[in-house]
N, C-alpha and C. Protein backbone atom coordinates (compact mmCIF):
# COMPACT_ATOMS: atom_id res chain seq x y z
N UNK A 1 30.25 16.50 -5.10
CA UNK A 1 28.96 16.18 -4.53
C UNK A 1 28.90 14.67 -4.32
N UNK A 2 28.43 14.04 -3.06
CA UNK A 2 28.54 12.78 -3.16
C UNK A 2 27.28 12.47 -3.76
N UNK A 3 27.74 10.83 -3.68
CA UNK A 3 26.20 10.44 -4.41
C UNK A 3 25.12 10.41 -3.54
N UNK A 4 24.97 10.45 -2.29
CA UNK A 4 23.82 10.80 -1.90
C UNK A 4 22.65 11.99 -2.00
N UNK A 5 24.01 13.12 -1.82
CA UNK A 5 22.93 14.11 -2.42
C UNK A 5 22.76 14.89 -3.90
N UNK A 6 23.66 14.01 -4.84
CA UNK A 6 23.05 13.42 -5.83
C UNK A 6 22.13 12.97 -5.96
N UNK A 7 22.40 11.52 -5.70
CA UNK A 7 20.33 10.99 -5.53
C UNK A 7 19.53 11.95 -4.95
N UNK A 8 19.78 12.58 -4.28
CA UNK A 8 18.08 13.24 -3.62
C UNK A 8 18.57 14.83 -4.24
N UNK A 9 19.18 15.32 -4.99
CA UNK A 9 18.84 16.28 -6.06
C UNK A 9 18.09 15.91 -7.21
N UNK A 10 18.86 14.58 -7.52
CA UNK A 10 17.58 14.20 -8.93
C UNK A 10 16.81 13.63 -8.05
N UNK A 11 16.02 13.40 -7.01
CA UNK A 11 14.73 12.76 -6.58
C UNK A 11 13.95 14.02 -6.33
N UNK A 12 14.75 15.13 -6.13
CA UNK A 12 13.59 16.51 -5.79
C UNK A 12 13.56 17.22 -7.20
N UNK A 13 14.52 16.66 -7.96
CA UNK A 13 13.78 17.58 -9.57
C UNK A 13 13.39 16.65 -9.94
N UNK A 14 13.34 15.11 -9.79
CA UNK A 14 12.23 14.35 -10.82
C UNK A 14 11.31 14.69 -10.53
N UNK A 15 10.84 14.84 -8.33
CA UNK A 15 9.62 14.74 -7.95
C UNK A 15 8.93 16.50 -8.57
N UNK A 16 9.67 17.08 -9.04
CA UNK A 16 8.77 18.66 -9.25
C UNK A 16 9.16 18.88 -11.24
N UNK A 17 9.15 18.05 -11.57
CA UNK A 17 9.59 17.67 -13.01
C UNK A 17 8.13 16.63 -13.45
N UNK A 18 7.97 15.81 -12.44
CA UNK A 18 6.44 14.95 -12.45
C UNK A 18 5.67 15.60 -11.88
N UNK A 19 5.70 16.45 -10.86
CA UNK A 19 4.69 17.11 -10.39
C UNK A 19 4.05 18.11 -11.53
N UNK A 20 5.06 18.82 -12.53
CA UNK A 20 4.90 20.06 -13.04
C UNK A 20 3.08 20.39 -14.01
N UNK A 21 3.34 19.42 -14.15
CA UNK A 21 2.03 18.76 -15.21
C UNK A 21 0.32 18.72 -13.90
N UNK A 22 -0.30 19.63 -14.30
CA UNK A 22 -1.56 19.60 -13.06
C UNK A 22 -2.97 19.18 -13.65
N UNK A 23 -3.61 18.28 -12.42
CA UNK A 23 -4.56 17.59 -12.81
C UNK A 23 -5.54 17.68 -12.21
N UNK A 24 -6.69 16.69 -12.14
CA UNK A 24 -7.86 17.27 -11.26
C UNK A 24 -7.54 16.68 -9.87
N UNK A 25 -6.50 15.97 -9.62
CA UNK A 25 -6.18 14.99 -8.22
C UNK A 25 -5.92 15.77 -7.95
N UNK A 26 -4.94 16.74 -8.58
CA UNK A 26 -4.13 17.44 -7.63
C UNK A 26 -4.23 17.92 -6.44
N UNK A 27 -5.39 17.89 -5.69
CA UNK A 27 -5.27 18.44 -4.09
C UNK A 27 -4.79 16.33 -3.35
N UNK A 28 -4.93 16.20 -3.76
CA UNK A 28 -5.01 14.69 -3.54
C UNK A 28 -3.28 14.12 -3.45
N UNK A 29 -2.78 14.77 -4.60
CA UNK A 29 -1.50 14.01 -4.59
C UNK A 29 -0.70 14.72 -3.46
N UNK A 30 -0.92 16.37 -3.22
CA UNK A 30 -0.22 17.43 -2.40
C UNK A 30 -0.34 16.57 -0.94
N UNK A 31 -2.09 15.61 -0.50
CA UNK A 31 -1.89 15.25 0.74
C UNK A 31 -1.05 14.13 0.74
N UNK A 32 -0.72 13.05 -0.19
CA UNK A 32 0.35 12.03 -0.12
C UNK A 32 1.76 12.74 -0.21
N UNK A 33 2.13 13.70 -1.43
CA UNK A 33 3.42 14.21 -0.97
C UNK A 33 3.69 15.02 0.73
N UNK A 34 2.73 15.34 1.24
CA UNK A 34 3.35 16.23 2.19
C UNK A 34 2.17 16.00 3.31
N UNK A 35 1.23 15.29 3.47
CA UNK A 35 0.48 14.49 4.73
C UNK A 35 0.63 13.12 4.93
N UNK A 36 1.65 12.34 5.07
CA UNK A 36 1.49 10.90 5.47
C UNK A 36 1.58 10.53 6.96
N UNK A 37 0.92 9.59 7.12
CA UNK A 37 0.54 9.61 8.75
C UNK A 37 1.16 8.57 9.09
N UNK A 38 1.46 8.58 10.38
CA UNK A 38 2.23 7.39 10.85
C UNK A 38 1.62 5.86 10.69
N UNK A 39 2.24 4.64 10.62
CA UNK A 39 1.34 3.55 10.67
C UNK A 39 0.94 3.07 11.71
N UNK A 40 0.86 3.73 13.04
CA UNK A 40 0.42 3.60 14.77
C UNK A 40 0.38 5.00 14.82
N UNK A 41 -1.09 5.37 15.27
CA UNK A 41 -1.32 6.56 15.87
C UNK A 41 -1.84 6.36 16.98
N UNK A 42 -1.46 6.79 18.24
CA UNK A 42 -1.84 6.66 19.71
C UNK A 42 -3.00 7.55 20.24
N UNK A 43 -4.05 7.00 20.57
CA UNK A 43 -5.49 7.56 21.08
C UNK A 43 -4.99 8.85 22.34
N UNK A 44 -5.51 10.10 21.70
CA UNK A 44 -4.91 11.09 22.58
C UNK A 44 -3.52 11.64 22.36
N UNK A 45 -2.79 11.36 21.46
CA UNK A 45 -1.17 12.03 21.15
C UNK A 45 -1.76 12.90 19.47
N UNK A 46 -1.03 13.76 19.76
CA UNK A 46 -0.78 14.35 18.07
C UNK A 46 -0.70 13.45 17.41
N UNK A 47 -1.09 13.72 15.62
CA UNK A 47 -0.64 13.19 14.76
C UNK A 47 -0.31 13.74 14.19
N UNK A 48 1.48 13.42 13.59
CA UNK A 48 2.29 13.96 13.14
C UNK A 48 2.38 13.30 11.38
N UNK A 49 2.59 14.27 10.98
CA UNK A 49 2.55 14.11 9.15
C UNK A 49 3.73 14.28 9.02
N UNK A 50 4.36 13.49 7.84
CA UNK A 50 5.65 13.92 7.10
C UNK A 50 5.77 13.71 5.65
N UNK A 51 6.30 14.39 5.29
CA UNK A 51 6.30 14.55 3.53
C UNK A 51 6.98 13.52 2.98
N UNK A 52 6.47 12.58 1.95
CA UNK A 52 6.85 11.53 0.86
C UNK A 52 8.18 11.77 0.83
N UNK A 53 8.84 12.93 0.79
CA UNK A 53 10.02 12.95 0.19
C UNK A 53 10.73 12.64 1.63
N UNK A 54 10.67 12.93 2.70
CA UNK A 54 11.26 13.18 3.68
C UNK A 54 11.41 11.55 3.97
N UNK A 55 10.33 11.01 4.09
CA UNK A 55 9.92 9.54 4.40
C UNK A 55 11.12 8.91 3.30
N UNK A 56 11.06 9.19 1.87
CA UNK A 56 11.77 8.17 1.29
C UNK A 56 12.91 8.64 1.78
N UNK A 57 13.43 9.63 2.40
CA UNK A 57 15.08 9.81 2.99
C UNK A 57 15.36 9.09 3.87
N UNK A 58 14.69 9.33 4.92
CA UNK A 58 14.79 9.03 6.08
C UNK A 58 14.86 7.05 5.86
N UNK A 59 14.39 6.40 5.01
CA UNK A 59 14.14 4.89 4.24
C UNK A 59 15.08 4.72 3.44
N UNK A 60 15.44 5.53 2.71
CA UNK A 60 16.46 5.21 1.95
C UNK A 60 15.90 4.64 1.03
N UNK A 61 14.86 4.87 0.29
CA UNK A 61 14.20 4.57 -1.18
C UNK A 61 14.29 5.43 -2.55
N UNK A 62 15.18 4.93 -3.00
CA UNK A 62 15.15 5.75 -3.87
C UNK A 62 14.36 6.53 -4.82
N UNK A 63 13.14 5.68 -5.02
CA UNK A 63 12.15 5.82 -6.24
C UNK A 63 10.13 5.04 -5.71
N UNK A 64 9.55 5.83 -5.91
CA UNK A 64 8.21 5.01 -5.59
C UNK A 64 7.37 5.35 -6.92
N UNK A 65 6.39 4.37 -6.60
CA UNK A 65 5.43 4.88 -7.85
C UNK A 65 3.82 4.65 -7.03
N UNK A 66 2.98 5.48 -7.13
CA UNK A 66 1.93 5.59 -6.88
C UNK A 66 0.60 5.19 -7.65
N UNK A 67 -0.34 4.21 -7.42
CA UNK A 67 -1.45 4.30 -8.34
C UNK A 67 -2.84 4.54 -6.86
N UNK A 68 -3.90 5.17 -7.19
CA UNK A 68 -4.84 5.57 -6.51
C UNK A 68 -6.01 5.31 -6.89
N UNK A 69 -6.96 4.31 -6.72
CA UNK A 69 -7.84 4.02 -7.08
C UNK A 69 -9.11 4.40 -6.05
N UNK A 70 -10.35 5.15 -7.05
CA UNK A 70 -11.45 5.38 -6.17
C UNK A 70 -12.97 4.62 -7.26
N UNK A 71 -13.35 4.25 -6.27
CA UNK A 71 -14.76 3.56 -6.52
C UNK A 71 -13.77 2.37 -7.53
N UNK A 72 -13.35 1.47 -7.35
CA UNK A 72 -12.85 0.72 -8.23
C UNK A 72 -11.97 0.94 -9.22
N UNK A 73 -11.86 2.26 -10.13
CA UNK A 73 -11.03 2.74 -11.02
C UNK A 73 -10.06 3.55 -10.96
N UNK A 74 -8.96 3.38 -11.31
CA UNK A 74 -7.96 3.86 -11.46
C UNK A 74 -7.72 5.52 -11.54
N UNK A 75 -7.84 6.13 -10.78
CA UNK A 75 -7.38 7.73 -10.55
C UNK A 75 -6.52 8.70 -11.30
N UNK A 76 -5.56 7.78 -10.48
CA UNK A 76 -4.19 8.57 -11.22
C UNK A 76 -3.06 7.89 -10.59
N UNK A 77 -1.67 7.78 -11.23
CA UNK A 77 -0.80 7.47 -10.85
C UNK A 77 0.59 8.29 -10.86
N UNK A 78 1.31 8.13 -10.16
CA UNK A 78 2.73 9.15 -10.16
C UNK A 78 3.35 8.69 -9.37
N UNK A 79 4.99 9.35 -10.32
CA UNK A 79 6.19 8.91 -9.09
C UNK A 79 7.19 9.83 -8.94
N UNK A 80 7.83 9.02 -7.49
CA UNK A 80 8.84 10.12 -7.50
C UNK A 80 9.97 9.45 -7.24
N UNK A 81 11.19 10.41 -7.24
CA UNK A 81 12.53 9.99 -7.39
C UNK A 81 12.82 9.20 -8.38
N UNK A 82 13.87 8.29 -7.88
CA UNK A 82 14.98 7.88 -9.20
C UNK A 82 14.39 6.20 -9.30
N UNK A 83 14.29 5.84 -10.34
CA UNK A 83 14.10 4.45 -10.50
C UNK A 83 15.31 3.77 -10.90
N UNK A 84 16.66 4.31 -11.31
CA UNK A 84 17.66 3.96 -11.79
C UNK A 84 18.42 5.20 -11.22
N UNK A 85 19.19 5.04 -9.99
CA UNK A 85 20.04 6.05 -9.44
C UNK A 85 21.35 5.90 -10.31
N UNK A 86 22.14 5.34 -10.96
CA UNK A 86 22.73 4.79 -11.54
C UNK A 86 22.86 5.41 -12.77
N UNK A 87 21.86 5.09 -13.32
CA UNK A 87 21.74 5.84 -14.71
C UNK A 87 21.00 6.89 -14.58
N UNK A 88 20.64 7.71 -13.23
CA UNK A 88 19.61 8.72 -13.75
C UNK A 88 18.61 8.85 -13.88
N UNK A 89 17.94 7.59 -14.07
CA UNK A 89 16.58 7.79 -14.53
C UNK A 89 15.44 7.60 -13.63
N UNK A 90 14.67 8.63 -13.76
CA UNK A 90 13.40 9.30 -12.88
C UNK A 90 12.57 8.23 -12.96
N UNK A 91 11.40 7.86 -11.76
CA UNK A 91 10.70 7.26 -11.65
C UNK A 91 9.53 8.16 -12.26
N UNK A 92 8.56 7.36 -13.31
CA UNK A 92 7.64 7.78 -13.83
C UNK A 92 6.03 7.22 -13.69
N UNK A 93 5.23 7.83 -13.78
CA UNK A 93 3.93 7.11 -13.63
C UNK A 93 3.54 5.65 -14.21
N UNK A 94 4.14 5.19 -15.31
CA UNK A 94 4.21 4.40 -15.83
C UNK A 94 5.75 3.26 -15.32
N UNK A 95 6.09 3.99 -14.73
CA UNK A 95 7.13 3.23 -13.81
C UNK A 95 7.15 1.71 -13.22
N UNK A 96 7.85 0.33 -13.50
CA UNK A 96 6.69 -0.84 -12.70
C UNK A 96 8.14 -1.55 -12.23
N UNK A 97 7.28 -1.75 -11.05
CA UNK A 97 8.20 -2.31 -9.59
C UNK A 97 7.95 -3.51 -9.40
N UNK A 98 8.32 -4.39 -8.72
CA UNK A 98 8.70 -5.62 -8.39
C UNK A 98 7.59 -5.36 -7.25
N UNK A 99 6.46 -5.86 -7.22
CA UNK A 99 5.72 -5.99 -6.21
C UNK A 99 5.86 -7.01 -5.05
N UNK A 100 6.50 -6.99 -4.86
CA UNK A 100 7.20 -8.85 -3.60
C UNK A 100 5.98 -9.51 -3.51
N UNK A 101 6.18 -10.04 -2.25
CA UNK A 101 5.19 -11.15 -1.93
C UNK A 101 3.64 -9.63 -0.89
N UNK A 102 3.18 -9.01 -1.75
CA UNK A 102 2.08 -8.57 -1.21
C UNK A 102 0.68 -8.54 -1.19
N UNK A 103 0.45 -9.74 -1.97
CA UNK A 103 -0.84 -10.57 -2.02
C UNK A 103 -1.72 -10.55 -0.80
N UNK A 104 -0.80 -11.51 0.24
CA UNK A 104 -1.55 -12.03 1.57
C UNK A 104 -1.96 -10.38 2.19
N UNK A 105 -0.89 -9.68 2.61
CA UNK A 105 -1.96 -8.24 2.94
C UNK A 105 -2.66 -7.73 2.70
N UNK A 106 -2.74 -7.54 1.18
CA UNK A 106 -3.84 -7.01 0.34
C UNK A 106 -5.43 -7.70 0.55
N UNK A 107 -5.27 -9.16 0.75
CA UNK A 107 -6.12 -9.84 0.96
C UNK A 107 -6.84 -9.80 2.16
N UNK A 108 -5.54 -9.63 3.19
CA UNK A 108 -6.40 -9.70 4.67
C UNK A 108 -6.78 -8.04 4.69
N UNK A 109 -6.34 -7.56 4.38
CA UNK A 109 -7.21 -6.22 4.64
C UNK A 109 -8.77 -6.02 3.58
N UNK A 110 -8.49 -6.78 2.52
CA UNK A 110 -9.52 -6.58 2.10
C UNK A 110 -10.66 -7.77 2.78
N UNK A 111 -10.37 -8.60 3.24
CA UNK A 111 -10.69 -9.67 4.01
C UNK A 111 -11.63 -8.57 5.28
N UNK A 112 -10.88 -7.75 5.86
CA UNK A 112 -10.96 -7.50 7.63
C UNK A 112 -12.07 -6.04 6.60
N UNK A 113 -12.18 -5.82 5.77
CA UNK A 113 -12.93 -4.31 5.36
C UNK A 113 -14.64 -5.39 5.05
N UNK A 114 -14.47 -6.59 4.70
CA UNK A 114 -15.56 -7.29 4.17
C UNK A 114 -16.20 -7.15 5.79
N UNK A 115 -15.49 -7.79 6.88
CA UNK A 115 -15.82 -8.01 7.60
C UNK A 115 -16.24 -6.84 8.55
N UNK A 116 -15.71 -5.49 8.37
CA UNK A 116 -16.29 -4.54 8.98
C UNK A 116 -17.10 -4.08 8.19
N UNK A 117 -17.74 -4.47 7.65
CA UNK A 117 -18.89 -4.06 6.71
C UNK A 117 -20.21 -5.42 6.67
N UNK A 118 -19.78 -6.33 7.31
CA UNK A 118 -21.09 -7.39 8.03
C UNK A 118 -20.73 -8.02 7.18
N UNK A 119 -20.32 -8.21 5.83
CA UNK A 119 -20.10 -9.22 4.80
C UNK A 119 -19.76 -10.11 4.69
N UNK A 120 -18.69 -10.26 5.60
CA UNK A 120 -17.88 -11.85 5.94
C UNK A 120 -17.85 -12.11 7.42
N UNK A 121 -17.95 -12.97 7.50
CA UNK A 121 -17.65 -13.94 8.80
C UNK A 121 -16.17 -14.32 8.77
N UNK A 122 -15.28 -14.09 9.97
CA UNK A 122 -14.24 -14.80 10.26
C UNK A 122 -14.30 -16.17 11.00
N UNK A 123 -15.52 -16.39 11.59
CA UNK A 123 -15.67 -18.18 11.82
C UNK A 123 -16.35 -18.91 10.83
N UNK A 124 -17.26 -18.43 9.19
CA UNK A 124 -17.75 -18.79 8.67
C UNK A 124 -16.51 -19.94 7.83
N UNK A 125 -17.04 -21.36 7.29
CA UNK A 125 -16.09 -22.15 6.65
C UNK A 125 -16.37 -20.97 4.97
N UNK A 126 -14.74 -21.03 5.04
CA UNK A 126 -14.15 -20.07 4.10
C UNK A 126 -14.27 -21.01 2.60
N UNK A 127 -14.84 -21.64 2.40
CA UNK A 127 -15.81 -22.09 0.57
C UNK A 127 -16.67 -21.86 0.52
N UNK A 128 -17.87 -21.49 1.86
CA UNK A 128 -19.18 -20.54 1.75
C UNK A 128 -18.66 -19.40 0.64
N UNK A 129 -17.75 -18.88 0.89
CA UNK A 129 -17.42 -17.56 0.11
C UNK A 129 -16.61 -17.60 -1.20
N UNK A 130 -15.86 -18.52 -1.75
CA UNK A 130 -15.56 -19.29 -2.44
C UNK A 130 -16.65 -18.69 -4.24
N UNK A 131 -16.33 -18.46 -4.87
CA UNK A 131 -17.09 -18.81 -6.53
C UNK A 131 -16.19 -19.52 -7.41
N UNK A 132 -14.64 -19.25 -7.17
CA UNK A 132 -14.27 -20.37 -8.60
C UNK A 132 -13.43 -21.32 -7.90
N UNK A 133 -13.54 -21.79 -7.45
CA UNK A 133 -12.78 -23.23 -6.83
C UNK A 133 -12.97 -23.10 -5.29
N UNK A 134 -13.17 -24.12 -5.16
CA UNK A 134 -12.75 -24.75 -3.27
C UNK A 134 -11.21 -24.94 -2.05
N UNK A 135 -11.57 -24.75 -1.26
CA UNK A 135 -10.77 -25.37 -0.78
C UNK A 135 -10.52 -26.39 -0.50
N UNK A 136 -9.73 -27.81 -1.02
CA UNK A 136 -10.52 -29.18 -1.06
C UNK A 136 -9.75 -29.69 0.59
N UNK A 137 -10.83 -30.97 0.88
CA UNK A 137 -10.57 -31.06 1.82
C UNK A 137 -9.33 -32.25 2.76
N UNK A 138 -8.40 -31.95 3.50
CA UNK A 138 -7.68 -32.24 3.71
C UNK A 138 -7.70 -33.11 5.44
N UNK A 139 -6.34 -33.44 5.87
CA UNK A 139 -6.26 -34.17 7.28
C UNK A 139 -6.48 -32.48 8.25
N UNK A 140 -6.37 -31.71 7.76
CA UNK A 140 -6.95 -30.37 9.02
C UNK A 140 -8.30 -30.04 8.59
N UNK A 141 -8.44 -30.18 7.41
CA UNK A 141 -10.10 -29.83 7.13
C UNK A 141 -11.18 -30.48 8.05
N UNK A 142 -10.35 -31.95 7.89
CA UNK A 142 -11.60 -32.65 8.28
C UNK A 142 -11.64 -33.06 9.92
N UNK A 143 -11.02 -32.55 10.48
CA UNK A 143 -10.48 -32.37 12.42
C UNK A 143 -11.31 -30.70 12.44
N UNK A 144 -11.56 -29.74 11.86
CA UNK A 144 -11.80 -28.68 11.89
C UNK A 144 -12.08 -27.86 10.40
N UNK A 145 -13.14 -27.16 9.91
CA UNK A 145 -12.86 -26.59 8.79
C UNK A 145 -12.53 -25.38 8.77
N UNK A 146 -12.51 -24.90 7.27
CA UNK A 146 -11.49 -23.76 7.22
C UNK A 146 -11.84 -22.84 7.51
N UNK A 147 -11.15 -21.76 8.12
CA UNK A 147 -11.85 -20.70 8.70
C UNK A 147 -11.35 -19.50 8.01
N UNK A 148 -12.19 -18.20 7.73
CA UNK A 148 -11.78 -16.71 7.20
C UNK A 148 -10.85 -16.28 7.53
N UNK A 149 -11.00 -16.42 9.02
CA UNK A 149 -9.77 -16.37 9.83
C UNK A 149 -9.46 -17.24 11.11
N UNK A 150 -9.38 -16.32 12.37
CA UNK A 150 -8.53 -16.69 13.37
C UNK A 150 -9.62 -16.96 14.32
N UNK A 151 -10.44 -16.23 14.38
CA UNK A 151 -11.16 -15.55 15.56
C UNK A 151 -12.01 -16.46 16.04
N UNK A 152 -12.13 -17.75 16.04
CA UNK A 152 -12.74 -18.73 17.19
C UNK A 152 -11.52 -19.68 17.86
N UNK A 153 -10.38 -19.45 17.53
CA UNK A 153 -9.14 -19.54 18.42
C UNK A 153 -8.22 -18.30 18.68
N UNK A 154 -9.05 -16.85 19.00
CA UNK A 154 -8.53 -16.54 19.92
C UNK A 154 -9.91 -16.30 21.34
N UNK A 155 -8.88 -16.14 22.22
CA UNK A 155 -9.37 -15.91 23.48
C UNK A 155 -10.24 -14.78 23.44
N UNK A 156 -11.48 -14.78 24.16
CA UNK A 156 -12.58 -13.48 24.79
C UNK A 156 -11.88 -12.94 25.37
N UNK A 157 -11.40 -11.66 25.49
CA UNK A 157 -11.52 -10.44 25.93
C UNK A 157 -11.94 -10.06 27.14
């Protein structure tokens, strides 16, 4: 057996080895294992779903870990596949990954949700919004201040 489908034998018995155990998410986790939607869906085309497991093949990931938070608190978490293809070892809920540099997205989306919700201004100077420190002011501050975002240098539409 090579090691590929090695790895994705132990990634489909870790993932039904972690699954085995049932909770109140459970209709919840069934739509992340087996409804994920594309990240561009086209106005007027199908939308096509494909299953977690299929996705991490088709990626070549060996191992993910999931946490799901609603109203602020923590849900539930789970994983699947191998966190150590190597040695074997299954990715577990308690599983912890190297999160890279994913700050700045996290931010602008939570940034662009403030703002579709009237809360923030993207031309407002961004220390209006500010509670524990400033942005102090600098040779671009003071030619222009800081902005939420982009959106009084881009072009009308």
């Amino acid at each position: 057996m090579t090691r590929t489908r090695l790895a994705l034998a132990l990634m489909t018995m870790a993932a039904a080895a972690t699954n085995a155990a049932q909770s109140p998410g459970d209709e919840r986790v069934r739509r992340i294992e087996n409804g994920l939607i594309p990240p561009v869906i086209l106005k007027g085309q199908p939308v096509r779903t494909s299953k977690l497991e299929d996705r991490m093949r088709e990626l070549k990931i060996p191992g993910v870990s999931i946490a799901v938070f609603d109203k602020g608190r923590l849900e539930w978490t789970r994983g699947w596949g191998m966190a150590d293809v190597a040695d074997g070892r299954p990715v577990e809920a308690d599983t912890r990954f190297q999160a890279a540099s994913i700050s700045k997205p996290v931010a602008a989306a939570a940034a662009l949700a403030l703002v579709s919700r009237g809360r923030m201004s993207l031309d407002q100077d961004i220390n209006t919004y500010l509670t524990s420190g400033k942005l102090p002011e600098n040779e671009f501050t003071a030619k222009q201040k800081s902005r939420s975002g982009t959106c009084s240098r881009i072009p009308a539409a």
